[in-house]
C-alpha atoms as a PDB file:
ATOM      1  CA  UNK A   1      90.162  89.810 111.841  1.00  0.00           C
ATOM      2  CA  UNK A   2      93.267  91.071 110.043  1.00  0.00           C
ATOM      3  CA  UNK A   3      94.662  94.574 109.746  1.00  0.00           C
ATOM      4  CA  UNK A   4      93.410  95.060 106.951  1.00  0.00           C
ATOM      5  CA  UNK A   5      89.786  95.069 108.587  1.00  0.00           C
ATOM      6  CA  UNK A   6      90.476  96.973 111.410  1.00  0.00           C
ATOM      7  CA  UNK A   7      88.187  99.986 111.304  1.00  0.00           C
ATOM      8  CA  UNK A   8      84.848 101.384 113.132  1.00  0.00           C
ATOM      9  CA  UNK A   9      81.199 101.554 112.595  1.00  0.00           C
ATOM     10  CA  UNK A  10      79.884 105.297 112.345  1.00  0.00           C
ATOM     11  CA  UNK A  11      76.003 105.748 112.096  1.00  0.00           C
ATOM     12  CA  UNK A  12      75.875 101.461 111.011  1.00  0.00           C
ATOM     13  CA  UNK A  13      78.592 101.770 108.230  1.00  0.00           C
ATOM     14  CA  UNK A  14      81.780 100.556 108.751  1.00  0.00           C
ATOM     15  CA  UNK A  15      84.915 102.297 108.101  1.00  0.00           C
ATOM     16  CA  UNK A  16      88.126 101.031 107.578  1.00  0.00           C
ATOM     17  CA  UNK A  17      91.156 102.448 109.158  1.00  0.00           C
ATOM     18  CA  UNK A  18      92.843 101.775 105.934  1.00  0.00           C
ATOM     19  CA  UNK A  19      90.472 103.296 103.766  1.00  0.00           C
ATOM     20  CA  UNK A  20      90.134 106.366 106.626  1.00  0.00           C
ATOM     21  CA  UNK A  21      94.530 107.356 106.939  1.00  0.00           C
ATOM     22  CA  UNK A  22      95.088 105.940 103.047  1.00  0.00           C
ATOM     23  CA  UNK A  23      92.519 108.645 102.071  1.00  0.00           C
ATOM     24  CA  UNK A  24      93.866 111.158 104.210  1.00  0.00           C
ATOM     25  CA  UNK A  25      97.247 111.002 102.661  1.00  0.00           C
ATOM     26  CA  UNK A  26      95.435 111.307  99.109  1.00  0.00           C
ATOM     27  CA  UNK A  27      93.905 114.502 100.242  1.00  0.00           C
ATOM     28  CA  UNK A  28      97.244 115.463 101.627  1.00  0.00           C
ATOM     29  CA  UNK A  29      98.933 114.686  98.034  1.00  0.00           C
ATOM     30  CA  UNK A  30      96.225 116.778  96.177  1.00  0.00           C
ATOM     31  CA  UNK A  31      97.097 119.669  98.265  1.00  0.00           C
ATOM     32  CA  UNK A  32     100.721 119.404  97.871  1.00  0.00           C
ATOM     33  CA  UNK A  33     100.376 118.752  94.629  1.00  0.00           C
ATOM     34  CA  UNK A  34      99.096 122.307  94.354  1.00  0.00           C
ATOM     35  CA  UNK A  35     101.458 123.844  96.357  1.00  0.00           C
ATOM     36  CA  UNK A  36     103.604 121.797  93.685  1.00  0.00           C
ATOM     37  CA  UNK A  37     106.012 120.510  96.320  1.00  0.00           C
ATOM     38  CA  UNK A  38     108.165 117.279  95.956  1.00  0.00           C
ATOM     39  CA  UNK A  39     106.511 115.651  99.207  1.00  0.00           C
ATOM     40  CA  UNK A  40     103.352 114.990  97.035  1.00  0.00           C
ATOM     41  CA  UNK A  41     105.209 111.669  95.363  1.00  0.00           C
ATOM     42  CA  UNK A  42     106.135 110.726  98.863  1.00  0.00           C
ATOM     43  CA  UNK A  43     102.921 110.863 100.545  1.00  0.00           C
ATOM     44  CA  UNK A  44     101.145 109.292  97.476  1.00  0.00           C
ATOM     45  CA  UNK A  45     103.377 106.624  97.998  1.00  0.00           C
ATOM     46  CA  UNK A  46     102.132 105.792 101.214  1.00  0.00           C
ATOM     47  CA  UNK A  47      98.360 106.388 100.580  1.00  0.00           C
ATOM     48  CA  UNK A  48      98.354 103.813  97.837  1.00  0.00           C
ATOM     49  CA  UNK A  49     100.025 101.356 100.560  1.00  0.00           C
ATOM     50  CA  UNK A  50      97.155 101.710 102.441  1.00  0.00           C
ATOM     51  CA  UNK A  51      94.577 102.481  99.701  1.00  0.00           C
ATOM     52  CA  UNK A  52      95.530  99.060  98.087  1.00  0.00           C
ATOM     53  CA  UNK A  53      94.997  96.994 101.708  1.00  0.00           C
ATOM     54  CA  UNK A  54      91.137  98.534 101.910  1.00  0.00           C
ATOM     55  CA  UNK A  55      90.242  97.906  98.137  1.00  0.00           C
ATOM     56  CA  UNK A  56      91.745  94.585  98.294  1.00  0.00           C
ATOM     57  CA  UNK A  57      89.298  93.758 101.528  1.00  0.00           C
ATOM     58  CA  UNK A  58      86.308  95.525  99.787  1.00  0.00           C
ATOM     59  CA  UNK A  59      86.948  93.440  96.592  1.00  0.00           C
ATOM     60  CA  UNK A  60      87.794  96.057  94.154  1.00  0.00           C
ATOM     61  CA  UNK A  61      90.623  94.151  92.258  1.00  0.00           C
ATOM     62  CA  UNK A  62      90.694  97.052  89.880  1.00  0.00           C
ATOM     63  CA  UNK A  63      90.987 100.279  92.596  1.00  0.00           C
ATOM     64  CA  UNK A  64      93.841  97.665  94.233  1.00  0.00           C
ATOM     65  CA  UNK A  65      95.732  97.740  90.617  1.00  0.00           C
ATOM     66  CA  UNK A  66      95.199 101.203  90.245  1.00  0.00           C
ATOM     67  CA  UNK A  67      96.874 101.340  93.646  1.00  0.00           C
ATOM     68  CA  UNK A  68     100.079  99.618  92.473  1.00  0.00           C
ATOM     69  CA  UNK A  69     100.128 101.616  89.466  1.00  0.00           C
ATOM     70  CA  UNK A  70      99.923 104.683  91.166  1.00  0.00           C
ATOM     71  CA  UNK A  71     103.074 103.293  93.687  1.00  0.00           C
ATOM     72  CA  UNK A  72     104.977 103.053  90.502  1.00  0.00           C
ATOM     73  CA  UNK A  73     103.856 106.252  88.869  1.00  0.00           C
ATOM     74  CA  UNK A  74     105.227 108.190  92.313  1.00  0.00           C
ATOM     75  CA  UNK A  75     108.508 106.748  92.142  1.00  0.00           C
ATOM     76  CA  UNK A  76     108.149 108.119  88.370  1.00  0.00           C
ATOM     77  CA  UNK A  77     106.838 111.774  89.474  1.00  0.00           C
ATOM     78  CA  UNK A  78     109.120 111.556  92.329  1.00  0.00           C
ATOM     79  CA  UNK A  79     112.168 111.429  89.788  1.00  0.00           C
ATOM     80  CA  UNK A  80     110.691 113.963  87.339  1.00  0.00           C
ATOM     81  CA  UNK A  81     109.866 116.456  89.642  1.00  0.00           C
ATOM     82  CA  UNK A  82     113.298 116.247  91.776  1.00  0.00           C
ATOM     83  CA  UNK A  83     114.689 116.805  87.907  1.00  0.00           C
ATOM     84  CA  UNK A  84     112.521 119.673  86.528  1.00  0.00           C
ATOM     85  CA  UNK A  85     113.166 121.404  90.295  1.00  0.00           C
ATOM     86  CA  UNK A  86     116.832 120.602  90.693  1.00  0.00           C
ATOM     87  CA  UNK A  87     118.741 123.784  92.002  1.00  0.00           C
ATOM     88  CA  UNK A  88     115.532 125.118  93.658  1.00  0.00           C
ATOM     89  CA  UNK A  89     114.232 125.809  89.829  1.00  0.00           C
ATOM     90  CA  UNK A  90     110.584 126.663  90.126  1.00  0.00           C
ATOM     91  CA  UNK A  91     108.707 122.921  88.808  1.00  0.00           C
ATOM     92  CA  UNK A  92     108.212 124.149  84.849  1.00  0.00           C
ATOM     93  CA  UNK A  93     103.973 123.117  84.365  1.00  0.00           C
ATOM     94  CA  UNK A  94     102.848 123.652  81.160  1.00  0.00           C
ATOM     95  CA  UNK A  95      99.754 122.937  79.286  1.00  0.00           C
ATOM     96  CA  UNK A  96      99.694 119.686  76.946  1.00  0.00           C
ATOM     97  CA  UNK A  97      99.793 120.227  73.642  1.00  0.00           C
ATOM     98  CA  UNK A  98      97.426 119.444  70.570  1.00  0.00           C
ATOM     99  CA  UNK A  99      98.842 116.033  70.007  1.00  0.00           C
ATOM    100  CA  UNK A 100      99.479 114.954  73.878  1.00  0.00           C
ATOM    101  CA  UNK A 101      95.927 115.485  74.508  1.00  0.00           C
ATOM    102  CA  UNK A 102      94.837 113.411  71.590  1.00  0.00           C
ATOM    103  CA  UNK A 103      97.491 110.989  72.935  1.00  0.00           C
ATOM    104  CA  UNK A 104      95.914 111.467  76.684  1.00  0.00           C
ATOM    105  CA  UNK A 105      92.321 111.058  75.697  1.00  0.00           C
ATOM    106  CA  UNK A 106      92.891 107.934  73.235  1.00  0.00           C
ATOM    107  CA  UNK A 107      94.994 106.324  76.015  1.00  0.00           C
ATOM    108  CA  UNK A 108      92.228 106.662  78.356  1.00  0.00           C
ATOM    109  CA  UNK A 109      89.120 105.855  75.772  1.00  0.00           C
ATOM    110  CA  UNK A 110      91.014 102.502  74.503  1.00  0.00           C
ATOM    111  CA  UNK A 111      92.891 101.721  78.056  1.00  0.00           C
ATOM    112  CA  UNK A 112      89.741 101.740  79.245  1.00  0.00           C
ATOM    113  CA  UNK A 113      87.752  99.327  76.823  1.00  0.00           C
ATOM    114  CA  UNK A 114      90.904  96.719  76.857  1.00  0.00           C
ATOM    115  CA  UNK A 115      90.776  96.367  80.541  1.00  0.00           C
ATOM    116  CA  UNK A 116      87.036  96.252  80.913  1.00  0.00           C
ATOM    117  CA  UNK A 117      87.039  93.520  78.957  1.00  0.00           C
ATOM    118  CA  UNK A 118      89.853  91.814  80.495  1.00  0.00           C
ATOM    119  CA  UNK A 119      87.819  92.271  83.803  1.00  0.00           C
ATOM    120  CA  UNK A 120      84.832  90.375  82.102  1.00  0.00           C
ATOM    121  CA  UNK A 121      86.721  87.688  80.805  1.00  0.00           C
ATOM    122  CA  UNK A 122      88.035  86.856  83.985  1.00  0.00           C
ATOM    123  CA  UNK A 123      84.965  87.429  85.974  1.00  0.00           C
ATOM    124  CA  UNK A 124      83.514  84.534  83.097  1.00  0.00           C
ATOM    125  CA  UNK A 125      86.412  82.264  84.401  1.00  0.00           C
ATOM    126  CA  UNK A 126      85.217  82.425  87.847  1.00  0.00           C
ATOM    127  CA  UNK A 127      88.163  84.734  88.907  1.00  0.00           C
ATOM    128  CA  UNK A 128      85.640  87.729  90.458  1.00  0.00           C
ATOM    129  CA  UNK A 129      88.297  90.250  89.523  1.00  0.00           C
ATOM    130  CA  UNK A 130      85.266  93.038  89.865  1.00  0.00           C
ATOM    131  CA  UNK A 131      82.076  93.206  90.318  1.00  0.00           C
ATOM    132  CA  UNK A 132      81.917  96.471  87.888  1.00  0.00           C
ATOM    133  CA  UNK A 133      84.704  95.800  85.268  1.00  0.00           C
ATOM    134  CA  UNK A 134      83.499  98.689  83.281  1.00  0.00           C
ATOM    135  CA  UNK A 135      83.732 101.761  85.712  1.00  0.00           C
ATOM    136  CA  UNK A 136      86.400  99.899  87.742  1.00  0.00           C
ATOM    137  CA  UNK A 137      88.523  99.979  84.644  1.00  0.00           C
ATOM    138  CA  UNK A 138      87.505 103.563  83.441  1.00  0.00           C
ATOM    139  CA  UNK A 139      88.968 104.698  86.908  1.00  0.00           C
ATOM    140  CA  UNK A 140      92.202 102.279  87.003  1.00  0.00           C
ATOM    141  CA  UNK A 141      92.686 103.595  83.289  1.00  0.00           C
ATOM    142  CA  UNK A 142      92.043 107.397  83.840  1.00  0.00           C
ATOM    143  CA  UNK A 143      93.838 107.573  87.038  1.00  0.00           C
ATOM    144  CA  UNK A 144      96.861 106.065  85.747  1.00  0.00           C
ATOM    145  CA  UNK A 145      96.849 108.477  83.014  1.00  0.00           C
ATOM    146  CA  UNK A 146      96.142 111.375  85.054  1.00  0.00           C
ATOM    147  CA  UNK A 147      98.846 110.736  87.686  1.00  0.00           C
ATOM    148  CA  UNK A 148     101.820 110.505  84.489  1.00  0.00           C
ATOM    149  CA  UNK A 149     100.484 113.410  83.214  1.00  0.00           C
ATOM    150  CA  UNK A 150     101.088 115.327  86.764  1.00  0.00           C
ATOM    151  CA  UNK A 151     104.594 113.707  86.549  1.00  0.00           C
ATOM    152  CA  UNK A 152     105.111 115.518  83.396  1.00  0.00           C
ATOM    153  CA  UNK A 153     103.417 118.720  85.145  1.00  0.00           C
ATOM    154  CA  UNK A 154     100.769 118.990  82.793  1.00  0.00           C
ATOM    155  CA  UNK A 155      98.127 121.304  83.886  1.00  0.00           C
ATOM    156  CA  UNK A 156      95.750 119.139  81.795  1.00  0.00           C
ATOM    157  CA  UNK A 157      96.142 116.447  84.424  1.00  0.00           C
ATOM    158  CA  UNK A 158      93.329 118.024  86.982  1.00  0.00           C
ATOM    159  CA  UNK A 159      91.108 118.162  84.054  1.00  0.00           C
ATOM    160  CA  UNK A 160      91.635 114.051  83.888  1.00  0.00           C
ATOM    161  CA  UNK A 161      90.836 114.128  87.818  1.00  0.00           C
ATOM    162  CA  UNK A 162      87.393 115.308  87.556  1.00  0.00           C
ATOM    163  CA  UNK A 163      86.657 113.041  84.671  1.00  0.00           C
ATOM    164  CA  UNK A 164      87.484 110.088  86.883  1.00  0.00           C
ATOM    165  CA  UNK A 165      86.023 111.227  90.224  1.00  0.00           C
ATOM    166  CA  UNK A 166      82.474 111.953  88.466  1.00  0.00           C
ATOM    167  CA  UNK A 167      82.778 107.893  88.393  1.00  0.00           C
ATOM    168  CA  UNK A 168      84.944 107.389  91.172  1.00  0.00           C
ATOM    169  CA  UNK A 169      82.167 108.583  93.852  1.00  0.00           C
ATOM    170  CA  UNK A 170      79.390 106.352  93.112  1.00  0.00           C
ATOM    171  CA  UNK A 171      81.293 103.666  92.888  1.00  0.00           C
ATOM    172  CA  UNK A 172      83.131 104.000  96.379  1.00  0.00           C
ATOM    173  CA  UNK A 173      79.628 104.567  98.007  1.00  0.00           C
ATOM    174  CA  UNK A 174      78.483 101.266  96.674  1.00  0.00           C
ATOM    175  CA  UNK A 175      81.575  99.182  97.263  1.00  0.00           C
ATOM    176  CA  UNK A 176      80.926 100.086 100.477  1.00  0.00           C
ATOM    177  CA  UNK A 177      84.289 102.627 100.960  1.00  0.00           C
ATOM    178  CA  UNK A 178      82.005 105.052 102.373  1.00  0.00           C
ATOM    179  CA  UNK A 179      85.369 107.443 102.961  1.00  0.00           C
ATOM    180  CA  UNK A 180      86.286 107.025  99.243  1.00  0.00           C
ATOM    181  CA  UNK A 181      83.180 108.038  98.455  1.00  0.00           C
ATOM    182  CA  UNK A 182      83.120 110.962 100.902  1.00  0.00           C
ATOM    183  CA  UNK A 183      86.777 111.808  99.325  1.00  0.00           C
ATOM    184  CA  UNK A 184      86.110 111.667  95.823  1.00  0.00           C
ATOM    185  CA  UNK A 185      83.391 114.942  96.448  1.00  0.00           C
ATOM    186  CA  UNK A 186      86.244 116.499  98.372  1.00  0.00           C
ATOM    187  CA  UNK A 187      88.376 116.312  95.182  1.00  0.00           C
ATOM    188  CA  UNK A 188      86.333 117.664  93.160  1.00  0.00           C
ATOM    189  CA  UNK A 189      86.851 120.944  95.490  1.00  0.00           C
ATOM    190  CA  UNK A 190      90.116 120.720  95.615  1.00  0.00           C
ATOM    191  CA  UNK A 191      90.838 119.831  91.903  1.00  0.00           C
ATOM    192  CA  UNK A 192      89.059 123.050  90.578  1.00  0.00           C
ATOM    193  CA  UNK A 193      91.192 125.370  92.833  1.00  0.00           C
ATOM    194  CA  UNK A 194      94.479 123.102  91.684  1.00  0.00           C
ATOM    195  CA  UNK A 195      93.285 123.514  88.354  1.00  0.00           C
ATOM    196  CA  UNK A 196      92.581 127.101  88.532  1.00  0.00           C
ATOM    197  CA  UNK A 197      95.858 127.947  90.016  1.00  0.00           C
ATOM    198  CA  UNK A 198      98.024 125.678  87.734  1.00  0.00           C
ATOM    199  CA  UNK A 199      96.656 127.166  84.586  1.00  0.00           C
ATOM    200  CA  UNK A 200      97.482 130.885  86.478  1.00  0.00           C
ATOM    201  CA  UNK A 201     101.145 129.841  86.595  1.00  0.00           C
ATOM    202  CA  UNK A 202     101.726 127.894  83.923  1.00  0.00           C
ATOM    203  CA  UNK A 203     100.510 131.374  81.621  1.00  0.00           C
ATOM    204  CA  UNK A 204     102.879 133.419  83.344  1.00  0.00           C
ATOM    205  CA  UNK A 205     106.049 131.180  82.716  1.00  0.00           C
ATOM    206  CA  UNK A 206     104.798 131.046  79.342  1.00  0.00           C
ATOM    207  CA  UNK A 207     104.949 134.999  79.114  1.00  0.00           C
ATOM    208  CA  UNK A 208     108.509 134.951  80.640  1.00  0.00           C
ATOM    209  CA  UNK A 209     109.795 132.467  78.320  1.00  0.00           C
ATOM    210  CA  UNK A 210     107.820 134.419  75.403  1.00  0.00           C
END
């Protein structure tokens, strides 16, 4: 058995040690990420290290490229936010604006529909990329979206979150990543009060620069 499929059995299910400390340091990044500290890019980092291992022994090709993506997309918020925070500036968040939300949303709709289909044409070759190219690619699309609009410190970004994890959950529980699945709900928690407290702030450096 390799790493990758080390883990335990709790109550008949099995759970991967992968799947158990990757999602760990996701909930970790969510919760720096409202405390809007730089460590969130560096934990996130990690996470998808491990994130990527569990999806890639569950067979979720998709949720393993979503993995890479977000690796790069750290290294991107990583930059950004050492940038906008540079001489221990407060990060500036801000809400998108009327044409990056069109931008966001059509990104995600057509993102979405181009991998899905790339999914099914490889599945037709024999390839198995997923065995649900449509969701899978509605959460590598809107996850990848979500995490460059928190490297831009768009509030709008948690409102992307619970768009994905509404099909993120069901589709951990029945790939099996019972944690995932477990997380997913978790986020959904966490994302309102991120949300909540993002949109707070952002309004009041709004005012100041008014």
């Amino acid at each position: 058995m390799s790493w990758t499929q080390a883990g335990f059995d709790v109550f008949s299910q099995r759970v991967l040690w992968t799947d158990l400390v990757g999602n760990v340091c996701a909930l970790t990044t969510v919760w720096l990420a409202i405390r809007k500290t730089i460590w969130t890019w560096p934990v996130q980092l990690v996470g998808s290290v491990l994130l990527f291992a569990a999806s890639v022994s569950a067979h979720i090709t998709g949720n393993a490229l979503k993995q890479v993506l977000f690796g790069v997309l750290a290294v991107y918020g990583w930059v950004r936010w050492s940038r906008g925070t540079r001489g221990g500036a407060a990060l500036p968040i801000r809400s998108a604006g009327t044409r990056e939300r069109t931008l966001l949303v059509a990104v995600m709709a057509l993102g979405t529909v181009a991998v899905a289909l790339l999914f099914v044409f490889l599945n037709a070759r024999g390839l198995n990329i997923s065995w649900a190219p449509w969701p899978d690619a509605y959460i590598f699309v809107g996850s990848a979206v979500a995490t460059w609009a928190q490297g831009k410190a768009l509030v709008d970004f948690w409102v992307l979150w619970v768009a994905v994890d509404v099909v993120g959950v069901p589709l951990a529980f029945s790939s099996g990543l019972v944690v995932s699945g477990a997380v997913y709900g978790i986020f959904l928690v966490m994302v309102a009060f991120g949300f909540r407290d993002w949109l707070r702030q952002s309004r009041q450096l709004r005012a100041v620069t008014a």
